[in-house]
C-alpha atoms as a PDB file:
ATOM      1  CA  UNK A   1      -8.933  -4.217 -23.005  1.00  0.00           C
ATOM      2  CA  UNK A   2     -10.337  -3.161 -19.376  1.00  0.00           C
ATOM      3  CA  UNK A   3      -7.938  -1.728 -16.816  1.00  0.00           C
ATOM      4  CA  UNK A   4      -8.074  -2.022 -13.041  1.00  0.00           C
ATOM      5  CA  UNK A   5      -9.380   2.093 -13.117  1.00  0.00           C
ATOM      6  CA  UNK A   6     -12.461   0.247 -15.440  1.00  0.00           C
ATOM      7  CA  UNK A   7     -13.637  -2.056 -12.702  1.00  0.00           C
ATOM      8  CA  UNK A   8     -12.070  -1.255  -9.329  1.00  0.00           C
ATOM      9  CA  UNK A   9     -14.754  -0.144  -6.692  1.00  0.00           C
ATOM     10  CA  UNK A  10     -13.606   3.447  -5.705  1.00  0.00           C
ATOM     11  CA  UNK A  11     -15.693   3.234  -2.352  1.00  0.00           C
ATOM     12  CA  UNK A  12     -12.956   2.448  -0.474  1.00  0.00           C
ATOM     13  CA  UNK A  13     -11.827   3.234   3.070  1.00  0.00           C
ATOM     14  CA  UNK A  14      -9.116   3.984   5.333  1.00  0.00           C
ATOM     15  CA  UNK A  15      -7.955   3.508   8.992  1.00  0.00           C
ATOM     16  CA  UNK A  16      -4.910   4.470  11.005  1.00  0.00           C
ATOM     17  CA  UNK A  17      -2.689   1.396  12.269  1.00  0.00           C
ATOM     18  CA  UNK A  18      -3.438   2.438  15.704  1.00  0.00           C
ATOM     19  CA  UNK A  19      -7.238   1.838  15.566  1.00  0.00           C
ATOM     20  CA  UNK A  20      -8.252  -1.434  17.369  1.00  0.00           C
ATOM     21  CA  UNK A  21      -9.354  -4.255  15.307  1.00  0.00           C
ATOM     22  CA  UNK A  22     -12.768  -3.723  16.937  1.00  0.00           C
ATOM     23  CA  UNK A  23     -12.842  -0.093  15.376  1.00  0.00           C
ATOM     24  CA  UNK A  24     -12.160  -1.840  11.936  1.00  0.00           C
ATOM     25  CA  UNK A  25     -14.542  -4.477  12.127  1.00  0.00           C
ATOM     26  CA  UNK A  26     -17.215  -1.827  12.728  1.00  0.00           C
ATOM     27  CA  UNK A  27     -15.878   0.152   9.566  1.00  0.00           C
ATOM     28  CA  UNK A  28     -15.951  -2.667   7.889  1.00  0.00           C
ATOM     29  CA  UNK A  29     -19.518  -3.546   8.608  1.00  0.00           C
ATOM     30  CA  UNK A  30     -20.671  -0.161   8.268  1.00  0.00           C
ATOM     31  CA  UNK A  31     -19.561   0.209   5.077  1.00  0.00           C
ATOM     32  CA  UNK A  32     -19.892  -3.376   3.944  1.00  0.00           C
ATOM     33  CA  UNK A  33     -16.537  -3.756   3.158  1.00  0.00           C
ATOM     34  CA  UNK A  34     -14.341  -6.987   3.023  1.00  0.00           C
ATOM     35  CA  UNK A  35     -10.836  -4.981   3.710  1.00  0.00           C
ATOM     36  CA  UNK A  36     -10.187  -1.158   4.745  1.00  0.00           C
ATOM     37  CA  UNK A  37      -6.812   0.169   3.441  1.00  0.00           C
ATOM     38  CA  UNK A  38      -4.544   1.389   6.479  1.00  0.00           C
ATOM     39  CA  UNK A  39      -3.630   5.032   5.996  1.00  0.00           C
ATOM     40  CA  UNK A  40      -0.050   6.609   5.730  1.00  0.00           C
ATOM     41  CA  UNK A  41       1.535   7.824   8.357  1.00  0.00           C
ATOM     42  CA  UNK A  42       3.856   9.933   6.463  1.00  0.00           C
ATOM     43  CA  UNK A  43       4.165  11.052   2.642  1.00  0.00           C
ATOM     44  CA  UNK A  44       7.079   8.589   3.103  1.00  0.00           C
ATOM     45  CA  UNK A  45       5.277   5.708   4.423  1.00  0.00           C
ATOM     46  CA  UNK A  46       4.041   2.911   2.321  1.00  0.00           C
ATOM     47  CA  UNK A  47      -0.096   1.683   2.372  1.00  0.00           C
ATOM     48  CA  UNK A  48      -1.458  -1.330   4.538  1.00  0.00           C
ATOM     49  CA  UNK A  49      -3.970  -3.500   4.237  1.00  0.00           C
ATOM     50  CA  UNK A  50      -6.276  -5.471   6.950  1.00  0.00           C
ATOM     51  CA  UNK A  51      -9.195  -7.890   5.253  1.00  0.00           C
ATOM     52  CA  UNK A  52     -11.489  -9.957   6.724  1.00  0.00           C
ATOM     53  CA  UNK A  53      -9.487 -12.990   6.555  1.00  0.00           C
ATOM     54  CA  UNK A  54      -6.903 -11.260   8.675  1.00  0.00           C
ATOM     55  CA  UNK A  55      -9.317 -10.425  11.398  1.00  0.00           C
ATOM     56  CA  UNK A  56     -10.985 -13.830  11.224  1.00  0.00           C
ATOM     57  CA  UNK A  57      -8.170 -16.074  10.930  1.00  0.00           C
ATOM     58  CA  UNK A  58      -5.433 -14.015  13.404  1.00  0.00           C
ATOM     59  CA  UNK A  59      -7.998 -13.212  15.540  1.00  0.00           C
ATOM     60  CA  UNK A  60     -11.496 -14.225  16.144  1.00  0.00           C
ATOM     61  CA  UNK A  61      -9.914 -17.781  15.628  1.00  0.00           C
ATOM     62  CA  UNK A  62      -8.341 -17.245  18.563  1.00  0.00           C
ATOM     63  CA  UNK A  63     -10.359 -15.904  20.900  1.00  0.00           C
ATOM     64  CA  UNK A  64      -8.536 -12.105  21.365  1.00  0.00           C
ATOM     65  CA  UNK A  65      -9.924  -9.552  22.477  1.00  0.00           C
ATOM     66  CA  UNK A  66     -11.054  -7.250  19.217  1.00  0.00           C
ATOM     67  CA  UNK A  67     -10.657  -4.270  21.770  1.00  0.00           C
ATOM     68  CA  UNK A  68      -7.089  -5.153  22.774  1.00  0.00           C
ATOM     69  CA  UNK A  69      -5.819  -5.868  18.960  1.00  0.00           C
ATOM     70  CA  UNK A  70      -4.348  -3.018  17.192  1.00  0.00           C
ATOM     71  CA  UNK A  71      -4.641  -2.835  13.521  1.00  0.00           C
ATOM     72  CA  UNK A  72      -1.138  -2.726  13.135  1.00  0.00           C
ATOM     73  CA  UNK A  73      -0.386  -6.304  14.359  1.00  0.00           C
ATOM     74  CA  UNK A  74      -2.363  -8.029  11.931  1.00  0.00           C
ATOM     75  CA  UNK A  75      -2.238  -5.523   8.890  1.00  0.00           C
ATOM     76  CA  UNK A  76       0.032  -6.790   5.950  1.00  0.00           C
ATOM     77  CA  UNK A  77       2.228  -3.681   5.080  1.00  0.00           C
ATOM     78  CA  UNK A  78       3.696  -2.483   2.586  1.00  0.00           C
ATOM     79  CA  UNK A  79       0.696  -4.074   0.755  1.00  0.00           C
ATOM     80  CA  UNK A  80       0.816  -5.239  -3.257  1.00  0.00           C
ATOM     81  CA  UNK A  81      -0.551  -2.355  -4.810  1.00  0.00           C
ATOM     82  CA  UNK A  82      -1.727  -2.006  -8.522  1.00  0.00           C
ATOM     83  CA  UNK A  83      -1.571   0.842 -11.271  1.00  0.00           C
ATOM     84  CA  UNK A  84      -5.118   2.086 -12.554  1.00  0.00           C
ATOM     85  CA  UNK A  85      -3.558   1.666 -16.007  1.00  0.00           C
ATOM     86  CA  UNK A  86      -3.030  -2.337 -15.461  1.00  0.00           C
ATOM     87  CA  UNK A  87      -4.822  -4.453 -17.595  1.00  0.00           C
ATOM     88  CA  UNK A  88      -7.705  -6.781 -15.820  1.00  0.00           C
ATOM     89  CA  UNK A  89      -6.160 -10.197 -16.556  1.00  0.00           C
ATOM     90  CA  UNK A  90      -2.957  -9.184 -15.425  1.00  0.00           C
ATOM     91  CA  UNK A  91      -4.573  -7.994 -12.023  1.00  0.00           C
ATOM     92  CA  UNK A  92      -5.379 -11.544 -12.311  1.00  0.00           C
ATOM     93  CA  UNK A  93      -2.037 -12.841 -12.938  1.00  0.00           C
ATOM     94  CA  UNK A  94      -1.001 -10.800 -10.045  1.00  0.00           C
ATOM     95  CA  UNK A  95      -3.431 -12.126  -7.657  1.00  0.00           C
ATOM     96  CA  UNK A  96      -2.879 -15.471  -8.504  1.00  0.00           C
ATOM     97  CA  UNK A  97       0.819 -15.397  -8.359  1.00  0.00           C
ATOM     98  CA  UNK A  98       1.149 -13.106  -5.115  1.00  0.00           C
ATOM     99  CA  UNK A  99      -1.912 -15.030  -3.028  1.00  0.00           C
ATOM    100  CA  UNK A 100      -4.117 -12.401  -2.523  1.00  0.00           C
ATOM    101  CA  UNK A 101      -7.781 -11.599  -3.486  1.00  0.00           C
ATOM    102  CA  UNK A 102      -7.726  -7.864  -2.872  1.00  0.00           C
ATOM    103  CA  UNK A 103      -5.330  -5.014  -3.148  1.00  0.00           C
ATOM    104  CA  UNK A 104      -5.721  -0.968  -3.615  1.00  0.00           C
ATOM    105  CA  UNK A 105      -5.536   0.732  -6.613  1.00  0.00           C
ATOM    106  CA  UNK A 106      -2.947   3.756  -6.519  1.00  0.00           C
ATOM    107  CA  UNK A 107      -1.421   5.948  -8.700  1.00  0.00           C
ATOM    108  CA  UNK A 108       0.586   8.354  -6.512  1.00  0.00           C
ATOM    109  CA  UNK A 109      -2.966   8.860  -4.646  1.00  0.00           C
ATOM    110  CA  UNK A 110      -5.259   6.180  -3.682  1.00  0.00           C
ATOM    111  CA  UNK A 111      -7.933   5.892  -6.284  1.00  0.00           C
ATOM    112  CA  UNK A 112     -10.029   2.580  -5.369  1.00  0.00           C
ATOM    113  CA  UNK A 113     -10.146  -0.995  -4.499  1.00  0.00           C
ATOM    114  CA  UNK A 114      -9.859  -4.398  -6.881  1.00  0.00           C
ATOM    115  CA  UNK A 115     -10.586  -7.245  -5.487  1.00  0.00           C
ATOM    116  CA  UNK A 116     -11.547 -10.511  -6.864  1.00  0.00           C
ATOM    117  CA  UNK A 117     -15.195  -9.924  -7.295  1.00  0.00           C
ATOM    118  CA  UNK A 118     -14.770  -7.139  -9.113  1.00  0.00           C
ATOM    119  CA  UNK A 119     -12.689  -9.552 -12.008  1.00  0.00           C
ATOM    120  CA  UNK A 120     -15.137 -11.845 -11.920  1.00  0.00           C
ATOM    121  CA  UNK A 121     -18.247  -9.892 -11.819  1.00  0.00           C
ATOM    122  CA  UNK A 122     -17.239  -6.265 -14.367  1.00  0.00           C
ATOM    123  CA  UNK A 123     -14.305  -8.138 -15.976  1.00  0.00           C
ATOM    124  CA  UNK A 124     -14.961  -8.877 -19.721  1.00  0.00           C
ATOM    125  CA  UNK A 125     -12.745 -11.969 -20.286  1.00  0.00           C
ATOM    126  CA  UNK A 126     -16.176 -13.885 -20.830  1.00  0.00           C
ATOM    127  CA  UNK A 127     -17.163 -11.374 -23.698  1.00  0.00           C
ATOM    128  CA  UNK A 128     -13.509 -10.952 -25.099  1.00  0.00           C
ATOM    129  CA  UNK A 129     -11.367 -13.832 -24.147  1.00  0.00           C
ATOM    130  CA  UNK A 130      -7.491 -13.090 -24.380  1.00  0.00           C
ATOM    131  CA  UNK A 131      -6.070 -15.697 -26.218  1.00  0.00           C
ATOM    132  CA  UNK A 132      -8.015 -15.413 -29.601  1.00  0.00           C
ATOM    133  CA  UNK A 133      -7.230 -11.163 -29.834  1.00  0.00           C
ATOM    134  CA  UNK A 134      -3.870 -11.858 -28.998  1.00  0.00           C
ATOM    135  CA  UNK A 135      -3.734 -14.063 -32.015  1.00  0.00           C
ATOM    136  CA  UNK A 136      -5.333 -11.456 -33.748  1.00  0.00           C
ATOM    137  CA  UNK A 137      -2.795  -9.160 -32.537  1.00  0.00           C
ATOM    138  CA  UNK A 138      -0.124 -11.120 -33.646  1.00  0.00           C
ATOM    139  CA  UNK A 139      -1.344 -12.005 -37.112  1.00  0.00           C
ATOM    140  CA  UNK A 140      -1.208  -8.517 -37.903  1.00  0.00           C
ATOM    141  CA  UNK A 141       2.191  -7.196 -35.800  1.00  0.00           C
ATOM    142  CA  UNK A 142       3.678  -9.798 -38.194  1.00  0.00           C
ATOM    143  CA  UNK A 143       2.068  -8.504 -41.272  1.00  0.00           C
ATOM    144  CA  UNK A 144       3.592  -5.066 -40.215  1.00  0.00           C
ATOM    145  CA  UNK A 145       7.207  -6.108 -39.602  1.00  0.00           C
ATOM    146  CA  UNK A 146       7.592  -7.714 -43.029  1.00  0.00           C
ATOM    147  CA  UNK A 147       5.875  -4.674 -44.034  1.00  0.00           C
ATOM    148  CA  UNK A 148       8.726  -2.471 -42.273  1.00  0.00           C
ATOM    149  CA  UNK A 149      11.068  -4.669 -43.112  1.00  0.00           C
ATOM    150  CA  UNK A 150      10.636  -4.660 -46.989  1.00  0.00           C
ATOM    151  CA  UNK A 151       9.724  -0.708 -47.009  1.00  0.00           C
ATOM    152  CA  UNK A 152      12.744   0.356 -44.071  1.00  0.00           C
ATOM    153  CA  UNK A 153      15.166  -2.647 -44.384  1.00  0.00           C
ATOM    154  CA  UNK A 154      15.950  -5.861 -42.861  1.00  0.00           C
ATOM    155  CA  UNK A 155      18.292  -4.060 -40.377  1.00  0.00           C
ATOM    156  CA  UNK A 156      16.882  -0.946 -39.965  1.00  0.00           C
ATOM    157  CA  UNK A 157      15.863  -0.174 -35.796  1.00  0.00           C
ATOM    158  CA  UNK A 158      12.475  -0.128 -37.031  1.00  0.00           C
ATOM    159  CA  UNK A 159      12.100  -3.882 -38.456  1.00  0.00           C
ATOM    160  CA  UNK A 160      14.214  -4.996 -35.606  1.00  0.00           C
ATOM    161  CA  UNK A 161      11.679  -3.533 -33.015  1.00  0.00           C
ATOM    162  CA  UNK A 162       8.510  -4.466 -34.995  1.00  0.00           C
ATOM    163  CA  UNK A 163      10.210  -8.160 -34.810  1.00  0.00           C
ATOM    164  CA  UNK A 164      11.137  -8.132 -31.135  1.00  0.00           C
ATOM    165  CA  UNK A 165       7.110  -6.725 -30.657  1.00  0.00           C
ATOM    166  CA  UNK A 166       6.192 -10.090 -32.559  1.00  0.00           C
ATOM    167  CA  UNK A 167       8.096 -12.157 -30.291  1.00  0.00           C
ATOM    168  CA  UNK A 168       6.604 -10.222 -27.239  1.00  0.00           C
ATOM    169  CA  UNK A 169       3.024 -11.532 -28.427  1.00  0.00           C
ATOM    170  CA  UNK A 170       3.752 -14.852 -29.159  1.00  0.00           C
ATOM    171  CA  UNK A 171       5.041 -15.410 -26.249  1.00  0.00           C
ATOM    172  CA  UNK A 172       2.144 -13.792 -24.180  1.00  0.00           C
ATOM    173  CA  UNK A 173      -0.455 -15.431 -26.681  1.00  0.00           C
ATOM    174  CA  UNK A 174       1.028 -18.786 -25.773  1.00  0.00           C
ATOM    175  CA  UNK A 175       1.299 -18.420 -22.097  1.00  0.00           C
ATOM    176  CA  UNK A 176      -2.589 -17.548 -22.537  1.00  0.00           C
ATOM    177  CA  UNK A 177      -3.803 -20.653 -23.841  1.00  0.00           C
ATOM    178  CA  UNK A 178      -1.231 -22.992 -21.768  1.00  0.00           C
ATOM    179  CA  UNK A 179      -0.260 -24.940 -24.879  1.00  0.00           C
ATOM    180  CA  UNK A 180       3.651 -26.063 -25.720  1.00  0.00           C
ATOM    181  CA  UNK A 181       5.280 -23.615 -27.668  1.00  0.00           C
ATOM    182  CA  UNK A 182       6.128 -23.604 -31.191  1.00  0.00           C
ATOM    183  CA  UNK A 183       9.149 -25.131 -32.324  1.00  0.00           C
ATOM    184  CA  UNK A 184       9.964 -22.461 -34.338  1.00  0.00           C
ATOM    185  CA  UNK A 185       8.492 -19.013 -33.761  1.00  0.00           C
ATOM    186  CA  UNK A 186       7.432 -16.128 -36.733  1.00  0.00           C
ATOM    187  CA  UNK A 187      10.661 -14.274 -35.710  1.00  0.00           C
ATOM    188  CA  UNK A 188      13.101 -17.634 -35.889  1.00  0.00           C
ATOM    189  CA  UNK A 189      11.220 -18.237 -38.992  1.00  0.00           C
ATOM    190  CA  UNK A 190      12.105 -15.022 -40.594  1.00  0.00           C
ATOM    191  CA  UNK A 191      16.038 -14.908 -39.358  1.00  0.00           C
ATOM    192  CA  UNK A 192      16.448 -18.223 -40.722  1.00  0.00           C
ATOM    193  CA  UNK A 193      15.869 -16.735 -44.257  1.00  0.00           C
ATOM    194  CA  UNK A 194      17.437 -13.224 -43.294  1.00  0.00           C
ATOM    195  CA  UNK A 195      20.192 -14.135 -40.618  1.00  0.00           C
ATOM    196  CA  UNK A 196      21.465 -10.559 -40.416  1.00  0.00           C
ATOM    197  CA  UNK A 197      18.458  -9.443 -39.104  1.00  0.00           C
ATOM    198  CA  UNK A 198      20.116 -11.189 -35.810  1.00  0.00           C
ATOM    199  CA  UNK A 199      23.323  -9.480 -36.218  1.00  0.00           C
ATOM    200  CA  UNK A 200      21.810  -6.154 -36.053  1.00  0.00           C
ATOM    201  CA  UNK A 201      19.960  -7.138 -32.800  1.00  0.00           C
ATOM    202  CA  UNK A 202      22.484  -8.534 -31.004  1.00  0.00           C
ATOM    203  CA  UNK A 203      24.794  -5.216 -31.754  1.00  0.00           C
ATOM    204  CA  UNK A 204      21.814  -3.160 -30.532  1.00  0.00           C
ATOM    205  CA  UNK A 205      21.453  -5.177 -27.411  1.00  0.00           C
ATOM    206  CA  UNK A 206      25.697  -5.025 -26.565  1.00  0.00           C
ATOM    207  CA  UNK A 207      25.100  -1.266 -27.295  1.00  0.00           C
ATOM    208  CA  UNK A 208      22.177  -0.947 -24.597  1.00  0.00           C
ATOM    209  CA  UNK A 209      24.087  -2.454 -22.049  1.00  0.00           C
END
């Protein structure tokens, strides 16, 4: 599976919020960039961003002077961010759920950019579509909780995690290929015929709490 630190563009550059919007647009062309990253002010300050569409829809749109605008006043800060270690499609989900095409990669130092057009053009969702691995990665988590279940115990911590990993991928392998979900998952399935099973993880979830 790709992570955002497989595909992000690690060209990326930074302004201060201070700089006029003309300075950025400059930068931005320059560089031939679609969205500079505004710098920190302080180690306790949080990232900005300023794209394109910011410049083009807060400001050209209405006739401002580029030289007047600071970057500050149409930056979006603190910014959505994402770990290098994230996998691609849930960059995706990300972008799709927060509205936004672009966002920096960081891991306690900024590392790169991710944008869209990265997915789309280094992603390998074409060459290794989700759904079908997941399936794959079910088939066989299931496999290895009866496994741990018949070699540990029906009880033990060990079966009860293996199950709850189970439910974890049905779950994402069903949200993947946007179909109804089972009426009965592989977990429910197995409880039904070993109920304490669900005795032993309901004491281990009272005790977490």
């Amino acid at each position: 599976m790709l992570k955002a630190s497989d595909i992000m563009t690690q060209d990326v550059a930074t302004i201060r919020g201070s700089a006029t919007v003309a300075e950025a647009v400059k930068l931005m062309r320059l560089k031939n960039l679609r969205a500079l990253i505004v710098d920190l002010r302080s180690p306790q300050d949080a990232y900005g961003i300023i794209t394109q569409t910011d410049i083009v829809s807060k400001v050209v749109a209405y006739g401002k002077d580029l030289e007047k605008i600071r970057v500050y006043e149409i930056m979006t800060k603190p910014c959505v961010v994402v770990n290098p270690d994230l996998g691609v499609e849930y960059v995706a989900r990300l972008f799709a759920n927060m509205g936004i095409h672009i966002a920096p990669v960081i891991s306690n130092n900024l590392m790169g950019i991710i944008s869209q057009t990265d997915i789309l053009l280094k992603g390998d969702f074409l060459e290794n579509p989700k759904a079908p691995l997941l399936r794959r990665e079910l088939a066989k988590a299931i496999e290895q909780a009866k496994s741990i279940s018949a070699t540990r115990g029906i009880t033990s911590p060990e079966a009860v995690e293996a199950w709850a990993l189970t439910e974890e991928l049905e779950a994402e392998a069903t949200y993947q290929e946007g179909v109804e979900p089972k009426e009965k998952t592989a977990f429910q399935i197995y409880s039904e015929e070993n109920p304490q099973i669900l005795q032993v993880r309901h004491q281990m979830a009272m005790a977490s709490l």
